[in-house]
Protein backbone atom coordinates (compact mmCIF):
# COMPACT_ATOMS: atom_id res chain seq x y z
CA UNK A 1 0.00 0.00 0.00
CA UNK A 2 1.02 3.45 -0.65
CA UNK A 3 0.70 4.46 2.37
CA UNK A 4 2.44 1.94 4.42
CA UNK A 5 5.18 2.84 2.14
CA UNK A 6 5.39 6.29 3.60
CA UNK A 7 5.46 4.85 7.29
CA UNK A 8 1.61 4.84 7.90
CA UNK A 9 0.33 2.28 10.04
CA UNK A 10 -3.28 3.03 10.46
CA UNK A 11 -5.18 4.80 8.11
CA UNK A 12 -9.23 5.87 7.90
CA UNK A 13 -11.46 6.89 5.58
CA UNK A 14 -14.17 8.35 7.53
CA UNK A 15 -16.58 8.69 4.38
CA UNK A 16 -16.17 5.87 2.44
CA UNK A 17 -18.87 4.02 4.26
CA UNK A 18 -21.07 7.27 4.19
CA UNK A 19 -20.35 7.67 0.77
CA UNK A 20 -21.32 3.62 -0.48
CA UNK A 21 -24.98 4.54 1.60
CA UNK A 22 -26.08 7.35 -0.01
CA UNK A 23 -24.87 5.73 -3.44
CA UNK A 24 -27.11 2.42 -2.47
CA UNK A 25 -30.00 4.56 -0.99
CA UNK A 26 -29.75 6.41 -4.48
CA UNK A 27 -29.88 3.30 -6.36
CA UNK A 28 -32.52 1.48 -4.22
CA UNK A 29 -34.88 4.82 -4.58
CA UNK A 30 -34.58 4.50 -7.99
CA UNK A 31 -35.76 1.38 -8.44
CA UNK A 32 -38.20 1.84 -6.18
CA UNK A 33 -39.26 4.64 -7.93
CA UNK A 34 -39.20 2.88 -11.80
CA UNK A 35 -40.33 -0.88 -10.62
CA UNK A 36 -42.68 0.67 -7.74
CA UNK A 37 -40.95 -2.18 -5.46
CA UNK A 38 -37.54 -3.32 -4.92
CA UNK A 39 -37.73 -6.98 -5.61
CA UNK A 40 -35.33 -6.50 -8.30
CA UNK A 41 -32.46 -5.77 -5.57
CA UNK A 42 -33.91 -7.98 -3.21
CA UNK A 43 -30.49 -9.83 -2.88
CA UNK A 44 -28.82 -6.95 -2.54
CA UNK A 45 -30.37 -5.40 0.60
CA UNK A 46 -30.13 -6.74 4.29
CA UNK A 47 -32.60 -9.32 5.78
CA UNK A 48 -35.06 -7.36 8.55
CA UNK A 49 -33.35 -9.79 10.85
CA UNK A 50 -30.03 -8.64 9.96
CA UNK A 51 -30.84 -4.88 9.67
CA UNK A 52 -32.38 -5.28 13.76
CA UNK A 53 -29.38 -6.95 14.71
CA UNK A 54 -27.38 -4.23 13.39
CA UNK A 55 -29.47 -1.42 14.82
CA UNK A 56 -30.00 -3.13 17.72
CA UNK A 57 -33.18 -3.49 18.22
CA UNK A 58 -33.22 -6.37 20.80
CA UNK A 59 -31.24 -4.01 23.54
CA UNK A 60 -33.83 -0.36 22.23
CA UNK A 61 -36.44 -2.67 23.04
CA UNK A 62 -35.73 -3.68 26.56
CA UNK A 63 -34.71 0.04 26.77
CA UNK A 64 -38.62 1.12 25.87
CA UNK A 65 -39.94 -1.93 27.78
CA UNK A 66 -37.92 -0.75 31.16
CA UNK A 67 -39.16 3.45 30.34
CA UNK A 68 -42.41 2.15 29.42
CA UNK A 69 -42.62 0.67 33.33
CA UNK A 70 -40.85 3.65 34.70
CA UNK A 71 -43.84 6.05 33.08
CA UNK A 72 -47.09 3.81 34.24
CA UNK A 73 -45.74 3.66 37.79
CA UNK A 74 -46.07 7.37 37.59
């Protein structure tokens, strides 16, 4: 790598990732927009299951579940 040549040990792109999202939200819209679904990309998008584990959901769950308590005791 380039860099490494120059000495660097660690290097980040702190956009890349960014950047690859708002180029597949673009591209998912689109089709979305053209096909008026997205089953043509299906394999190309996350599973729900995989998108909550991600996010997750499990732990902003028991977070609302414990708040929920905390605000009907009230």
């Amino acid at each position: 790598m380039r860099l490494e040549a120059m000495g660097y040990r660690i290097a980040i792109f702190p956009s890349d990732t960014q950047r690859a999202a708002i180029y597949a939200m673009k591209e998912t819209l689109a089709v979305l927009k053209c096909d008026g679904s997205t089953a043509a990309i299906d394999d190309r998008l996350a599973t729900f299951q995989e998108r909550d584990r991600l996010v997750g959901l499990g732990e902003w769950e028991k977070l609302e579940e414990r708040y929920l308590k905390d605000i009907e005791k009230k």
